[in-house]
Protein backbone atom coordinates (compact mmCIF):
# COMPACT_ATOMS: atom_id res chain seq x y z
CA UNK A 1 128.67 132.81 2.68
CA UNK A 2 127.15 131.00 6.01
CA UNK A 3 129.32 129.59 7.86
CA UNK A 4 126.76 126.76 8.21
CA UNK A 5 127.82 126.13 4.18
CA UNK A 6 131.45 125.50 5.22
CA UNK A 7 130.15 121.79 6.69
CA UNK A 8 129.19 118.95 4.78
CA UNK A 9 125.78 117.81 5.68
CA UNK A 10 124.72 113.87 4.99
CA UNK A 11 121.36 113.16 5.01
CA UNK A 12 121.29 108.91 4.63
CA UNK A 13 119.39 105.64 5.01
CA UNK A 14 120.44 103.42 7.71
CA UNK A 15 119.44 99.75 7.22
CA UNK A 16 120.03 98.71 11.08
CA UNK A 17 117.80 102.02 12.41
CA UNK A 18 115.40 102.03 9.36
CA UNK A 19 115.45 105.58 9.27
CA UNK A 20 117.25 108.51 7.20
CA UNK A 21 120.11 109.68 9.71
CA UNK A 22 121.69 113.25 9.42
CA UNK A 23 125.46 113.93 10.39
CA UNK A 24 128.28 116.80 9.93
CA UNK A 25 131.11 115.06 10.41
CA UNK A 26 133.97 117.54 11.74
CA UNK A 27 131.23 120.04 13.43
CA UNK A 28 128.38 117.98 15.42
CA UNK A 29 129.07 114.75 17.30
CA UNK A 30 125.77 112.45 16.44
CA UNK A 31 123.33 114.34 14.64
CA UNK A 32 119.52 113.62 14.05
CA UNK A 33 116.96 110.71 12.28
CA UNK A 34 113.90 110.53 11.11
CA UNK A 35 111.44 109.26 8.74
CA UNK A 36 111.31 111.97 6.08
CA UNK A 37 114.62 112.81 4.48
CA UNK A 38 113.64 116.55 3.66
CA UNK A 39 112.50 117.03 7.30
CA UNK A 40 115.96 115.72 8.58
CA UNK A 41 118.09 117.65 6.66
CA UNK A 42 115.98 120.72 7.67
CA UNK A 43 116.54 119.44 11.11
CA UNK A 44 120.43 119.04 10.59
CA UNK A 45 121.10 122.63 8.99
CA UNK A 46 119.82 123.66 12.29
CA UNK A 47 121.96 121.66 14.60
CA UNK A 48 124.78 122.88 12.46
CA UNK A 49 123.24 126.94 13.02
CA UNK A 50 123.17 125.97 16.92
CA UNK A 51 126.75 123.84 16.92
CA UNK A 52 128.16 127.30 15.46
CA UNK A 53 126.24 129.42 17.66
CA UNK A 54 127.56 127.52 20.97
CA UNK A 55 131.12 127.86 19.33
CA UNK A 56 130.87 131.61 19.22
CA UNK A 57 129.24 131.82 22.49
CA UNK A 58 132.42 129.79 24.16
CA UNK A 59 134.67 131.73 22.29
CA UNK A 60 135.71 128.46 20.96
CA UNK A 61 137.53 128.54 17.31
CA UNK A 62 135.29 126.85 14.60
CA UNK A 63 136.45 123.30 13.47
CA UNK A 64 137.80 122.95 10.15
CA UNK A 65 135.72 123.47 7.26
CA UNK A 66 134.49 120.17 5.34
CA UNK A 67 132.46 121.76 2.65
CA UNK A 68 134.74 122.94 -0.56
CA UNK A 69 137.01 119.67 -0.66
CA UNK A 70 134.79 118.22 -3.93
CA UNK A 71 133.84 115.54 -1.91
CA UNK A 72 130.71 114.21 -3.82
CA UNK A 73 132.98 113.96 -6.80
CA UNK A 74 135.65 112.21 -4.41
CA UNK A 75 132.99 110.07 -3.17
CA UNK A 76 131.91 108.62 -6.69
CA UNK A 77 135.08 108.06 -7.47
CA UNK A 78 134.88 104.98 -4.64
CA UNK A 79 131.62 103.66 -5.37
């Protein structure tokens, strides 16, 4: 496995920007927008590819993974 799959990736719709905004919360402060969802996400698996990259270039230990926690299934539960 990638570490890129060990972060939770959210690809959403943001009323106030009226765009589809792209975040991995835990790895990459901010993240990317746009008006095509597929193109963000794209977009977003790449920041997360570069975010690692720059960790293992610092030497830096990774953050904490937030993939594997069953958090779409936690997430319905809310809704």
């Amino acid at each position: 496995m990638k570490d890129s799959a060990k972060y939770a990736k959210i690809v959403e719709w943001s009323e106030e920007d009226q765009c589809y905004v792209g975040s991995a919360p835990g790895l990459v402060v901010g993240g990317c927008h746009g008006d095509d969802e597929k193109q963000v996400f794209e977009e977003l698996c790449q920041i997360v590819e570069e975010a690692i990259a720059l960790y293992r270039k610092d030497n830096k230990p990774l953050p904490p993974a937030t993939s594997g926690h069953d958090l779409a299934n936690r997430l319905q539960s809310i809704a």
